[in-house]
C-alpha atoms as a PDB file:
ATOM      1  CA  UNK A   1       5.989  14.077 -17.093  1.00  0.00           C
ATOM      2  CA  UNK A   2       2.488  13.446 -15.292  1.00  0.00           C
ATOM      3  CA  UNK A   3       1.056  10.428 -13.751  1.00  0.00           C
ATOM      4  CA  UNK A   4      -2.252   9.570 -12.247  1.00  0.00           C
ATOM      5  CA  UNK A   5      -3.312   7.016  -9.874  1.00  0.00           C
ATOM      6  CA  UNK A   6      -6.960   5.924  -9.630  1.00  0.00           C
ATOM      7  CA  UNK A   7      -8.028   4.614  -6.647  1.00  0.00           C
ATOM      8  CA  UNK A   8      -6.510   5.960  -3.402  1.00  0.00           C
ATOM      9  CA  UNK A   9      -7.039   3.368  -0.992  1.00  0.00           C
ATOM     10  CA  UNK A  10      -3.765   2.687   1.240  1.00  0.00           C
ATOM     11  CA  UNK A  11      -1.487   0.556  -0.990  1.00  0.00           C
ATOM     12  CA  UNK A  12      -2.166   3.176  -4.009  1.00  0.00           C
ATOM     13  CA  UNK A  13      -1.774   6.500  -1.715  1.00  0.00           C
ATOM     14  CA  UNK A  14       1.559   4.942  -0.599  1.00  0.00           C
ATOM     15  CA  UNK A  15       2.595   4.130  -4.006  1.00  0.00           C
ATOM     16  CA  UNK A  16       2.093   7.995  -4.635  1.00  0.00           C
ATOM     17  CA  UNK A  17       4.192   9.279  -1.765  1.00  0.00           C
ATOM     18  CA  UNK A  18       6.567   6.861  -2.838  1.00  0.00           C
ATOM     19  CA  UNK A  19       7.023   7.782  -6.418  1.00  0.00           C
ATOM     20  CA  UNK A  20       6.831  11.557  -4.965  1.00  0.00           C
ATOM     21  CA  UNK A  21       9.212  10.985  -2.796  1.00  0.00           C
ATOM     22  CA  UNK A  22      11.444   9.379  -5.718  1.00  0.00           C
ATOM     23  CA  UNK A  23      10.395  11.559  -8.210  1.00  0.00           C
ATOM     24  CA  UNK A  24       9.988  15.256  -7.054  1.00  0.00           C
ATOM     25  CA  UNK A  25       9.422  16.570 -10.347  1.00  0.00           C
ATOM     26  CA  UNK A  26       7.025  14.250 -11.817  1.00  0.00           C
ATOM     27  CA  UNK A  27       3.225  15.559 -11.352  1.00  0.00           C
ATOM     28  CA  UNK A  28       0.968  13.286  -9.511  1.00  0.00           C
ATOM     29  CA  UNK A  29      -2.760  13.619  -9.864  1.00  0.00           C
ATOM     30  CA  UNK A  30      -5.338  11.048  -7.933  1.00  0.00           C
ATOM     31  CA  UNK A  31      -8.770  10.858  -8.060  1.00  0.00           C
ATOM     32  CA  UNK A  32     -11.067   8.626  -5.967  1.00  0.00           C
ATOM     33  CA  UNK A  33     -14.865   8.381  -5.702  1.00  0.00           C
ATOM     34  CA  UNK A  34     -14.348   8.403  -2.142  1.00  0.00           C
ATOM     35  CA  UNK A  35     -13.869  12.368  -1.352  1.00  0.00           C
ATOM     36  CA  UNK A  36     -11.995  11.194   2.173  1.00  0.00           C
ATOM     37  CA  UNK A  37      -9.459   9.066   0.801  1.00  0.00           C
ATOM     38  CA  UNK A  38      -8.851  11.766  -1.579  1.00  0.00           C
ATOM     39  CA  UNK A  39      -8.585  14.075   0.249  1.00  0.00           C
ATOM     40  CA  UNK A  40      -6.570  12.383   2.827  1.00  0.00           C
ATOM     41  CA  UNK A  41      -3.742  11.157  -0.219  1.00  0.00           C
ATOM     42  CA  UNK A  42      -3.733  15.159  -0.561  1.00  0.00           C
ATOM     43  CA  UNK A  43      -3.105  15.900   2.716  1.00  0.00           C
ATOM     44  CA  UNK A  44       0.161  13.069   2.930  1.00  0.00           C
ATOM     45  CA  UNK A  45       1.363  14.488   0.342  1.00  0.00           C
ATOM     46  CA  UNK A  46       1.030  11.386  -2.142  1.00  0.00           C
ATOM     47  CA  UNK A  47      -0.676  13.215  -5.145  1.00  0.00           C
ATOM     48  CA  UNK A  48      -0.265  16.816  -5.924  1.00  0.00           C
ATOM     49  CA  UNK A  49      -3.840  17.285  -6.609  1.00  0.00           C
ATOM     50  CA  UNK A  50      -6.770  15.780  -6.877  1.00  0.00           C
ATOM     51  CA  UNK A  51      -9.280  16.185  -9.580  1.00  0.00           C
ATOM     52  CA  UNK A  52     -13.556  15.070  -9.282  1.00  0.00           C
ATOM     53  CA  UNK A  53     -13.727  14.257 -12.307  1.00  0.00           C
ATOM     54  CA  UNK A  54     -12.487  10.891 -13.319  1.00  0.00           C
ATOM     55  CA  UNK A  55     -11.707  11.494 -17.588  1.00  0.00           C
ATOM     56  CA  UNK A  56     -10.328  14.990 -16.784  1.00  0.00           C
ATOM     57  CA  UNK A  57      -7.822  13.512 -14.001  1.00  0.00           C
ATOM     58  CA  UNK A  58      -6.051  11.352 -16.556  1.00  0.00           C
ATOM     59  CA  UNK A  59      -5.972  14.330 -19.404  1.00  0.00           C
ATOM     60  CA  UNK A  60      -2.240  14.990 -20.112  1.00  0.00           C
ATOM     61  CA  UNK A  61      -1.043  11.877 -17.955  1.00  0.00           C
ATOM     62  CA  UNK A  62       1.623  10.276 -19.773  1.00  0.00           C
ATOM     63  CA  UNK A  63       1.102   7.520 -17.373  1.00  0.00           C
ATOM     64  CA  UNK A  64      -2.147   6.330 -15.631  1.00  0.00           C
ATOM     65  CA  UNK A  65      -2.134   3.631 -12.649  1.00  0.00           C
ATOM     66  CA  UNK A  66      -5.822   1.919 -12.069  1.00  0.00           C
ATOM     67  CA  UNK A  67      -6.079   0.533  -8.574  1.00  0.00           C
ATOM     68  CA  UNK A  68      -9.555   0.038  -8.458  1.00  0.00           C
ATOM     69  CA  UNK A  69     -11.626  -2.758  -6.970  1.00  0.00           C
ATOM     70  CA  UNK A  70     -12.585  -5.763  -9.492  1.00  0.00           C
ATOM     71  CA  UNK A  71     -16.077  -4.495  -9.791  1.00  0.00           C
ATOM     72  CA  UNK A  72     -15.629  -0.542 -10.605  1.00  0.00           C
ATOM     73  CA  UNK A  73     -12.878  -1.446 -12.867  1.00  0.00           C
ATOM     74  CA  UNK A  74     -14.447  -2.060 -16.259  1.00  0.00           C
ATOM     75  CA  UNK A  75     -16.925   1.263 -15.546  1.00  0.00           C
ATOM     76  CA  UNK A  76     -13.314   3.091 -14.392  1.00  0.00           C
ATOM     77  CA  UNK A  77     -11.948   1.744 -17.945  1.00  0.00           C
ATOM     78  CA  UNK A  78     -14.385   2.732 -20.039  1.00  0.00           C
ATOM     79  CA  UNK A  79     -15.141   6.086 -18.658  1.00  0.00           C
ATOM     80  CA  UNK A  80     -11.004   7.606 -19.372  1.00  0.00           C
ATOM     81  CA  UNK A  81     -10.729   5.339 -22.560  1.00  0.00           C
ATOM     82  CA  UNK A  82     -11.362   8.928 -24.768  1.00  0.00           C
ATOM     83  CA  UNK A  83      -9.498  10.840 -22.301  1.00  0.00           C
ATOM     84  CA  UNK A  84      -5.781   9.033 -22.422  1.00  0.00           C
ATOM     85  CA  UNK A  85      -3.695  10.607 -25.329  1.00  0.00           C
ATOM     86  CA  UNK A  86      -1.565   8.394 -27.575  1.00  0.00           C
ATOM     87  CA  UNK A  87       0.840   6.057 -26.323  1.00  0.00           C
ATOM     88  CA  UNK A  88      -0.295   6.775 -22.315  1.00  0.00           C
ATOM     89  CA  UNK A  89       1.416   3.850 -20.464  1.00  0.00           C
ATOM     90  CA  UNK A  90      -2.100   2.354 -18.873  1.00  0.00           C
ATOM     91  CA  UNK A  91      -0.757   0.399 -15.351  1.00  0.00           C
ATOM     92  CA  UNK A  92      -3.644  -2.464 -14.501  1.00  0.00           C
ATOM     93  CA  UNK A  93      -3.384  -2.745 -10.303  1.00  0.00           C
ATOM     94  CA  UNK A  94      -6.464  -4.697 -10.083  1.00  0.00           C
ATOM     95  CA  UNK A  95      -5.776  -7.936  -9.977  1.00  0.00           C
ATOM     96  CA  UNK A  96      -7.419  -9.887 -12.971  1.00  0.00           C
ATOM     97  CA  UNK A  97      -7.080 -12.966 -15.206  1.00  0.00           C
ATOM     98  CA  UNK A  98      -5.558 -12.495 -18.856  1.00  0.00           C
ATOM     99  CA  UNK A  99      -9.192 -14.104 -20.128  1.00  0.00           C
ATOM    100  CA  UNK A 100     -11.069 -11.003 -18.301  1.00  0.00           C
ATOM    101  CA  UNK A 101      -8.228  -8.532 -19.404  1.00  0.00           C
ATOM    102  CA  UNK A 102      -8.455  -9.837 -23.080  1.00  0.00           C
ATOM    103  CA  UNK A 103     -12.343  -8.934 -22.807  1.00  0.00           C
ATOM    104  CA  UNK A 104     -11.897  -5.532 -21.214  1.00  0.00           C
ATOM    105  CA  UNK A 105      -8.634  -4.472 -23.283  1.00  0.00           C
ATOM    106  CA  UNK A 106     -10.668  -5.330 -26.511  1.00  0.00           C
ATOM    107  CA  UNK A 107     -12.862  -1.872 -25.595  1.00  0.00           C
ATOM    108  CA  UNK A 108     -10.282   0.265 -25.438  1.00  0.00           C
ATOM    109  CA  UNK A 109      -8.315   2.605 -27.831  1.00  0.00           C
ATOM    110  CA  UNK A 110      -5.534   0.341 -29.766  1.00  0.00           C
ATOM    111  CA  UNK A 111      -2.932   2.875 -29.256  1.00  0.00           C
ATOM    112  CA  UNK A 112      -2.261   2.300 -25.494  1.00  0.00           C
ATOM    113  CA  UNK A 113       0.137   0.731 -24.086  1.00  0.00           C
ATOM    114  CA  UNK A 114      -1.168  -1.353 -21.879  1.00  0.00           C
ATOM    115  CA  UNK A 115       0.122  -3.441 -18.628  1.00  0.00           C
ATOM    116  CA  UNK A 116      -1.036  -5.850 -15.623  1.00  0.00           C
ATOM    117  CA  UNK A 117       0.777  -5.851 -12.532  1.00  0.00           C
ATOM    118  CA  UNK A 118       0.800  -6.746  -9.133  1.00  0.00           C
ATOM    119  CA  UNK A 119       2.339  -4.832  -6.301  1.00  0.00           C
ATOM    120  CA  UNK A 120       2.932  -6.756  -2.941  1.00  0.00           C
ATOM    121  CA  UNK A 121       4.038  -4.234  -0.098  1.00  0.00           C
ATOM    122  CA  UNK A 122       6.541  -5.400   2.661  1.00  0.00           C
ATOM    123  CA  UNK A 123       4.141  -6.246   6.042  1.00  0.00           C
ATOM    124  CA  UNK A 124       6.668  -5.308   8.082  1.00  0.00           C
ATOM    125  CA  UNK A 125       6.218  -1.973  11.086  1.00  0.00           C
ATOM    126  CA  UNK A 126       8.377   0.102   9.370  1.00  0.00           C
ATOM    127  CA  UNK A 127       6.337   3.356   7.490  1.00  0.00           C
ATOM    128  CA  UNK A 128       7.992   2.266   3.878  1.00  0.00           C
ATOM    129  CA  UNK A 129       6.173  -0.677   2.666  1.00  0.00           C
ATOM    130  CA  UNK A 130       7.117  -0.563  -0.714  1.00  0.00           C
ATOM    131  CA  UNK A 131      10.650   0.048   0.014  1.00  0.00           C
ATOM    132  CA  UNK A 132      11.897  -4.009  -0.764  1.00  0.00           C
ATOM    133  CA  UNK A 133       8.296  -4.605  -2.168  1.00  0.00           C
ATOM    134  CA  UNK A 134       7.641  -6.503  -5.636  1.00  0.00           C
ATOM    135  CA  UNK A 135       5.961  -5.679  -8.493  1.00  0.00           C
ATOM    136  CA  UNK A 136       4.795  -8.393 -10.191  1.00  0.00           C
ATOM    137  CA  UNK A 137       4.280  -7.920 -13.941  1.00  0.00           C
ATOM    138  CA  UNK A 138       2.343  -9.641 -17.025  1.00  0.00           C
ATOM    139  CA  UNK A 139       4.806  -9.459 -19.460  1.00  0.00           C
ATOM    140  CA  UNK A 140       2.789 -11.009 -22.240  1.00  0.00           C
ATOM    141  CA  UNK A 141       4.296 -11.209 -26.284  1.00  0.00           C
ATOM    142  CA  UNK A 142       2.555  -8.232 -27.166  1.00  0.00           C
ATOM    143  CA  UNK A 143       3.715  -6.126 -24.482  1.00  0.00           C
ATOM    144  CA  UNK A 144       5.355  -2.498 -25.191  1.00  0.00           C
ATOM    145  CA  UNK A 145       9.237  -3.091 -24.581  1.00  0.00           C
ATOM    146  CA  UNK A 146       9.235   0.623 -23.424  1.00  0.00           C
ATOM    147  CA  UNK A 147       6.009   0.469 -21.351  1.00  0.00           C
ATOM    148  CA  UNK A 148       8.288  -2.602 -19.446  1.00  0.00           C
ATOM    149  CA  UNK A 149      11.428  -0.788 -19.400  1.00  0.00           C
ATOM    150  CA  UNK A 150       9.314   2.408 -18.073  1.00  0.00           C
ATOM    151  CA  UNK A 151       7.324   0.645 -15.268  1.00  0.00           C
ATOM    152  CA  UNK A 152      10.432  -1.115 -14.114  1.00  0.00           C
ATOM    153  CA  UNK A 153      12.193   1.698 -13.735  1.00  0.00           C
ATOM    154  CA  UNK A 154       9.560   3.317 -11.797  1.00  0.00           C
ATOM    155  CA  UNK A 155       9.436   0.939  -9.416  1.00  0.00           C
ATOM    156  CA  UNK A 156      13.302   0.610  -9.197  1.00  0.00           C
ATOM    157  CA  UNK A 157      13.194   4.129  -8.533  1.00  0.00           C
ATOM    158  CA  UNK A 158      11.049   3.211  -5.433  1.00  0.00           C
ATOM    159  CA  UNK A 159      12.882   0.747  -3.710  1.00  0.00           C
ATOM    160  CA  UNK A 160      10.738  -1.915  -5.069  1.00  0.00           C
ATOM    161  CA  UNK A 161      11.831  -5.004  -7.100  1.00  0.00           C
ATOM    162  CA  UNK A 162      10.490  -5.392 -10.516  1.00  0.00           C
ATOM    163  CA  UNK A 163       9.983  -9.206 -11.440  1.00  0.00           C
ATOM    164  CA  UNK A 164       8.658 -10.233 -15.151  1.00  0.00           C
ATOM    165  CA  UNK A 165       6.222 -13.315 -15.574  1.00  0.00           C
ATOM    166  CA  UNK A 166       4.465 -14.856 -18.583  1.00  0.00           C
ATOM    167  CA  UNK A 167       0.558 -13.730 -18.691  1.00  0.00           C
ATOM    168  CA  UNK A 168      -0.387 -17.440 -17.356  1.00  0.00           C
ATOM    169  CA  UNK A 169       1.971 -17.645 -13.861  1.00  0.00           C
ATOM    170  CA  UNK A 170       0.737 -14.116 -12.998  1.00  0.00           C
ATOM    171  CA  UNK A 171      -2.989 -15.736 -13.419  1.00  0.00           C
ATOM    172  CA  UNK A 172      -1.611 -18.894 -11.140  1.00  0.00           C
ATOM    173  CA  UNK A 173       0.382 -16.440  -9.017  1.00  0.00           C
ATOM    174  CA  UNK A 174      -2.949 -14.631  -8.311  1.00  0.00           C
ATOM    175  CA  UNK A 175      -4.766 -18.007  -7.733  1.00  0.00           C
ATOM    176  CA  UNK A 176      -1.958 -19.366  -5.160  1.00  0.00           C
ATOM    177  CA  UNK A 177      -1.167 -16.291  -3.054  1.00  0.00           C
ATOM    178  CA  UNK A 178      -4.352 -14.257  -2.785  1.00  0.00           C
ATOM    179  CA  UNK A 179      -7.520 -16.323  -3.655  1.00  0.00           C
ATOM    180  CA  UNK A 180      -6.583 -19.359  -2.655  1.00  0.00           C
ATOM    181  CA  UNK A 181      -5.489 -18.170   1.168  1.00  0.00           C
ATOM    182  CA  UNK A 182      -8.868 -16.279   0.879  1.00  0.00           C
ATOM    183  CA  UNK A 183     -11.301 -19.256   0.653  1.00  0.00           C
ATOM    184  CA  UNK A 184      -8.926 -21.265   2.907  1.00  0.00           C
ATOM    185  CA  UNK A 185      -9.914 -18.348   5.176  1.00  0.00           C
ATOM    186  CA  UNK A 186     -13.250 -18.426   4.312  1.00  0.00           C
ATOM    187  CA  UNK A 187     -13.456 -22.379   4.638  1.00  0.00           C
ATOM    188  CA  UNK A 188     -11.518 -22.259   8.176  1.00  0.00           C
ATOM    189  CA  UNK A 189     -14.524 -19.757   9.252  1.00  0.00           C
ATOM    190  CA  UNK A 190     -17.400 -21.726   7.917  1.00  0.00           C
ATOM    191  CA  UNK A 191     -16.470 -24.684   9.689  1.00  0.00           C
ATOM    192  CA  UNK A 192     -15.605 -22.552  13.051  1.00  0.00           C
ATOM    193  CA  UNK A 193     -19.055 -20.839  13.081  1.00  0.00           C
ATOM    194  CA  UNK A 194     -20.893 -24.001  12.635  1.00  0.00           C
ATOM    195  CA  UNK A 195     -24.000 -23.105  15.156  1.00  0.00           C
ATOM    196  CA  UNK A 196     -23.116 -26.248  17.233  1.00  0.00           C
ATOM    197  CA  UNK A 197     -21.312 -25.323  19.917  1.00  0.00           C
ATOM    198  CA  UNK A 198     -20.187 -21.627  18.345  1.00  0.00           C
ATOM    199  CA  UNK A 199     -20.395 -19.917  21.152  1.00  0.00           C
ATOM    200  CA  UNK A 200     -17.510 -21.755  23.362  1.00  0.00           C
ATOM    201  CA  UNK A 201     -15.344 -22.368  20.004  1.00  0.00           C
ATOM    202  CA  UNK A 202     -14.924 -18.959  19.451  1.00  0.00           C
ATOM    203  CA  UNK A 203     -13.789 -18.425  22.973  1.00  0.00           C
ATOM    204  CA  UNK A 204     -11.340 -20.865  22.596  1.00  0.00           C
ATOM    205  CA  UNK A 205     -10.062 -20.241  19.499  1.00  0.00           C
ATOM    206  CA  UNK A 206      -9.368 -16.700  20.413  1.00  0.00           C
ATOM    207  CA  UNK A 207      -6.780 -14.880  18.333  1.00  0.00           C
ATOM    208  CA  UNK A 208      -7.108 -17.550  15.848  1.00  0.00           C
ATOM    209  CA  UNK A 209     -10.639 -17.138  14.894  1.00  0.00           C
ATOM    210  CA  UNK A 210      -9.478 -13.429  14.328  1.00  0.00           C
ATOM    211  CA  UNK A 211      -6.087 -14.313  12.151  1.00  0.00           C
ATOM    212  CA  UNK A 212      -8.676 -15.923   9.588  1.00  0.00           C
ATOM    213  CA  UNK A 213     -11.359 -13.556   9.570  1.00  0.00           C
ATOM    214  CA  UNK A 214      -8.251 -10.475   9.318  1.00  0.00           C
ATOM    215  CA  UNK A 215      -7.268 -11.811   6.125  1.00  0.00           C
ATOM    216  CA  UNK A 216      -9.960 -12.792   4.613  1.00  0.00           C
ATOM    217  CA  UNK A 217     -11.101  -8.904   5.229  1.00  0.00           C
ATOM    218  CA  UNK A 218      -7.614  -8.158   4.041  1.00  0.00           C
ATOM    219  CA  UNK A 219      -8.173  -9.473   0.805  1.00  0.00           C
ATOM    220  CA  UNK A 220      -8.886  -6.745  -2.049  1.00  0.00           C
ATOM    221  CA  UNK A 221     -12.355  -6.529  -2.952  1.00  0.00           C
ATOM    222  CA  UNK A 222     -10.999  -6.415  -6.395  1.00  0.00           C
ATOM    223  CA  UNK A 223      -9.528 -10.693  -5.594  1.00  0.00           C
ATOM    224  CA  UNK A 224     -12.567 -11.702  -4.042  1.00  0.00           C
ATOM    225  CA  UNK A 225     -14.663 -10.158  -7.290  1.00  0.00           C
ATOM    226  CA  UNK A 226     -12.574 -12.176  -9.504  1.00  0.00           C
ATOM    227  CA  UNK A 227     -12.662 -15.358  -7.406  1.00  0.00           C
ATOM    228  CA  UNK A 228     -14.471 -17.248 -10.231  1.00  0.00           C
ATOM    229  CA  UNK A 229     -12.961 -15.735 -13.087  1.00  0.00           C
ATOM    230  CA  UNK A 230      -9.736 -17.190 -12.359  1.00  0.00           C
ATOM    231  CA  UNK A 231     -11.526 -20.129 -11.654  1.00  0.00           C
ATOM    232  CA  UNK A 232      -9.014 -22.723 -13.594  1.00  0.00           C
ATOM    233  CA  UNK A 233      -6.295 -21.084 -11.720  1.00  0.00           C
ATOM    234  CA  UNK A 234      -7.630 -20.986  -8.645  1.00  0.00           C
ATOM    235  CA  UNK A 235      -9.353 -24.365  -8.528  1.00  0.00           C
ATOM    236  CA  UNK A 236      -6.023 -26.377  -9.817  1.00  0.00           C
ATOM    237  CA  UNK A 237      -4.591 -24.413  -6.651  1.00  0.00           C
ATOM    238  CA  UNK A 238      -7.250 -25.827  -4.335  1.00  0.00           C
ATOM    239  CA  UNK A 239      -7.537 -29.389  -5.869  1.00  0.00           C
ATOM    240  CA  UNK A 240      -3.344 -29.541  -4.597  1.00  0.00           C
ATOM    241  CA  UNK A 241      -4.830 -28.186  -1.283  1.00  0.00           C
ATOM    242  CA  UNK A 242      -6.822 -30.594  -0.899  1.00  0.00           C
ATOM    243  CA  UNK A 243      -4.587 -33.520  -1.904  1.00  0.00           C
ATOM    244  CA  UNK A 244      -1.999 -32.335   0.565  1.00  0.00           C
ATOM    245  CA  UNK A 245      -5.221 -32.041   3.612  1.00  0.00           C
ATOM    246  CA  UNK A 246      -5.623 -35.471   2.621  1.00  0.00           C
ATOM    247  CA  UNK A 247      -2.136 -36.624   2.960  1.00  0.00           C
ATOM    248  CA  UNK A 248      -1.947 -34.940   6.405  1.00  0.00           C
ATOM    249  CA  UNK A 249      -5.333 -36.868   7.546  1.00  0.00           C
ATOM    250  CA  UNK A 250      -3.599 -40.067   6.641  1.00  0.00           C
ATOM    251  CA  UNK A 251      -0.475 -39.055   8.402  1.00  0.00           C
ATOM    252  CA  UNK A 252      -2.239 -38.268  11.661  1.00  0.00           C
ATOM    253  CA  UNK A 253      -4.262 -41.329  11.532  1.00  0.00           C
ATOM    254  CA  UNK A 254      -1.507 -44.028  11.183  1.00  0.00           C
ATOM    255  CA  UNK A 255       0.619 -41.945  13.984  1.00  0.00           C
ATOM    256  CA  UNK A 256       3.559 -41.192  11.667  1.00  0.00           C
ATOM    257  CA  UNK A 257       5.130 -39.348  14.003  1.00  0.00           C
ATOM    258  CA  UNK A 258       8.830 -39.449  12.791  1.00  0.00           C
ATOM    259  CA  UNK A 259       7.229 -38.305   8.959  1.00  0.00           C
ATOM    260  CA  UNK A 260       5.066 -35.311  10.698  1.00  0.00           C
ATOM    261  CA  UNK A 261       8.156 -34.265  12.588  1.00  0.00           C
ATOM    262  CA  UNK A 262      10.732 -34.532   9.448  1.00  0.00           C
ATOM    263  CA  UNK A 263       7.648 -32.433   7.368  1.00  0.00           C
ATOM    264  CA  UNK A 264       7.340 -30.196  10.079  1.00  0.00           C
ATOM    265  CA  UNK A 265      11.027 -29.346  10.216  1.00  0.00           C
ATOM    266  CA  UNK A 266      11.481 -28.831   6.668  1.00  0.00           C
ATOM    267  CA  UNK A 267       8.513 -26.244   6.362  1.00  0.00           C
ATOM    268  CA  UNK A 268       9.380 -24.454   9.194  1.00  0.00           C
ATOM    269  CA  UNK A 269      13.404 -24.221   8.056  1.00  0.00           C
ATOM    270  CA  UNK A 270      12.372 -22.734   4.858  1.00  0.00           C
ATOM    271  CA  UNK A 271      10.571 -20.098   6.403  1.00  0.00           C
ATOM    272  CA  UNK A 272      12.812 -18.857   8.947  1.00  0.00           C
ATOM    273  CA  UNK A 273      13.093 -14.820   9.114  1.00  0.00           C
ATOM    274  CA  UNK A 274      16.758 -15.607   8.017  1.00  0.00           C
ATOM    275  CA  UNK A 275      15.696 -17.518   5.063  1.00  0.00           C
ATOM    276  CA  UNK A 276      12.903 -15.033   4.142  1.00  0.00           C
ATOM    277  CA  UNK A 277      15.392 -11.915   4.262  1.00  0.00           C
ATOM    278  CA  UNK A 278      17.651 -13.987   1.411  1.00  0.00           C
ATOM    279  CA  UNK A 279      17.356 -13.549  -1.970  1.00  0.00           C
ATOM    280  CA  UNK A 280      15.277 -16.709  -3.292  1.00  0.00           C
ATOM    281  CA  UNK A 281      16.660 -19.476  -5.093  1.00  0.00           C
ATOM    282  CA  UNK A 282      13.556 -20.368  -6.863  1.00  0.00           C
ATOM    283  CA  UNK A 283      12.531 -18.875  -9.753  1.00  0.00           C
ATOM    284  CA  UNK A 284      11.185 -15.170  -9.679  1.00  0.00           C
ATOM    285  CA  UNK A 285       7.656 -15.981 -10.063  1.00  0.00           C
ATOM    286  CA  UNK A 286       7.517 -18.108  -6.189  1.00  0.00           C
ATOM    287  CA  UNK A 287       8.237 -14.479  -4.534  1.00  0.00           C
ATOM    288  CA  UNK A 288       4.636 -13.494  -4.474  1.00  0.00           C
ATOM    289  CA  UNK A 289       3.411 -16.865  -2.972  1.00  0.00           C
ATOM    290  CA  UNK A 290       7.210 -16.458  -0.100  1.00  0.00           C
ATOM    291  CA  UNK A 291       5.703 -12.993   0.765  1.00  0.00           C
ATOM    292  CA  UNK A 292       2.077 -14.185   1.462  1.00  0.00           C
ATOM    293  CA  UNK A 293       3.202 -17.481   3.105  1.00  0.00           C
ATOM    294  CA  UNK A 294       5.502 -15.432   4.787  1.00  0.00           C
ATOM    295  CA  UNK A 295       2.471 -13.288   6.315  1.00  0.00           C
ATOM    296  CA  UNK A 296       0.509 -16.201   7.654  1.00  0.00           C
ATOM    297  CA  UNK A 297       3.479 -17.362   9.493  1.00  0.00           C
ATOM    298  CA  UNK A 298       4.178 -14.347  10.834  1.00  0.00           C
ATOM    299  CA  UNK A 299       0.311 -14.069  12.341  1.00  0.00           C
ATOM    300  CA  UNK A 300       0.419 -17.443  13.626  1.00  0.00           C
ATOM    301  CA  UNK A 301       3.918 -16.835  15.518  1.00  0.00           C
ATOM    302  CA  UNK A 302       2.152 -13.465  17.252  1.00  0.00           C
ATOM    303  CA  UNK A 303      -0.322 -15.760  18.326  1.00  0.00           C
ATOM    304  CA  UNK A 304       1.599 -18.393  19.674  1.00  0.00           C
ATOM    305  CA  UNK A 305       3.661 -15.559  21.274  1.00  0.00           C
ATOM    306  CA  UNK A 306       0.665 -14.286  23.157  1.00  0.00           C
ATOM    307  CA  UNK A 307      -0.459 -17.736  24.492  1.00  0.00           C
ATOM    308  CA  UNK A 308       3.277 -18.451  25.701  1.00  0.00           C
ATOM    309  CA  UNK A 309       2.785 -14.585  27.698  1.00  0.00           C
END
């Protein structure tokens, strides 16, 4: 059996040494415009080769992993659409609405079988983030039953935890836990680097002003391409945002202090490392959003650590 991933940017390249690592036998090939990254994913050892040519790296793959950004990943699909043989299990990384996907799908050859999914690496120091990770995946009506079974098992085989959602929660999941952090970001900054008085705010906000600006950057090109074509999603997501800003301005300017406190305590006692290393309670889909949450807490404890030094 042979697999290619395209795209071999760091999540991908550790995907490969992964499923090497798993899977000694299977044949990995990777291809990426970018000759360094290639070349570097060779060197790791997280493809066995590497091929220029994009249609002749997928020839013979009985499975094919596209981990492209949002904008090179209609151009990626239509230039191996002739070059995957029958039945080659097609793995969507790029994260995408089912509305684009329904568009983009329509162009290729009807005998794929053909997936979206998410993978969300551990952030943690240790060198296996995928080991504990989750793969999120679109399991839509259509959906191959063995093209499922297959990926799930692949990622299994990883150390990472499969998790099935309907076509629409992986849109919202998207929406929640990668775009809408992203323009929060985004917002955060705008307001920061207002020209008044710049200069001495960004000296005091100090690790802060970094946290924002470090995930924003974070973000996959491919999330911030598709920003507004998961705009339904994404804006139902901000329109709760907003609510809940609003709530907090009217809590702050009536001086509930025993409601802030009680609020306080409850959002910081459900994301306690203890509670995060559990298994969650809530349905499957709410990992995703845990895991990103889970991030931003983490940043903003480093930086209270380092004003408390």
């Amino acid at each position: 059996m042979s697999l290619t991933i395209i795209g071999l940017s760091q999540i991908p390249a550790s995907l490969g040494l992964a499923i090497k690592n798993a899977y000694p036998n299977l044949t990995v090939v990777g291809h990426d415009p970018d000759t360094d990254l290639s070349a570097q994913a060779k060197k790791m050892g997280a493809v066995d080769r590497t091929h220029w040519n994009l249609p002749a790296s997928c020839e013979g793959s009985d499975i094919v992993l596209v981990a492209v950004s949002f904008a090179q990943l209609e151009l990626t699909l239509s230039s191996i659409a002739e070059s995957l043989a029958e039945n080659t299990l097609l793995v969507i990384l790029t994260p995408l609405s089912q509305a684009t996907w329904d568009a983009l799908s329509a162009q290729l050859p009807t005998h794929l079988r053909i997936l979206r999914a998410r993978l969300v690496p551990v952030r943690t120091p240790e060198a296996e983030p995928l080991n504990g990770a989750a793969l999120f995946i679109a399991a839509a009506p259509e959906s191959s039953e063995t093209g499922l079974r297959t990926v799930a098992k692949l990622a299994e085989g990883i150390g990472a935890k499969p998790r099935f959602c309907a076509p629409e929660e992986f849109d919202s999941l998207l929406a929640a836990c990668e775009q809408l952090p992203a323009v929060v970001s985004l917002a955060l900054l705008s307001v920061w680097q207002d020209p008044a008085g710049w200069p001495d705010r960004s000296l005091a906000l100090g690790e802060m002003a970094e946290w924002a600006r470090e995930f924003a950057d974070d973000l996959p090109e491919a999330s911030v391409g598709a920003l507004t074509e998961n705009n339904v999603h994404l804006d139902a997501w901000l329109a709760r945002t907003i609510t809940e800003l609003q709530l907090w301005r009217a809590r702050l300017q009536q001086g509930e202090q025993e409601l802030i406190d009680k609020e306080l305590t409850r959002l910081r006692s459900s994301n306690t490392p203890d509670n995060q290393s559990q298994e969650p309670d809530e349905p499957e889909g709410l990992g995703l959003q845990s895991m990103i949450m889970g991030r931003l807490i983490r940043r903003a404890r480093r930086v209270r650590q380092g004003e408390q030094k």
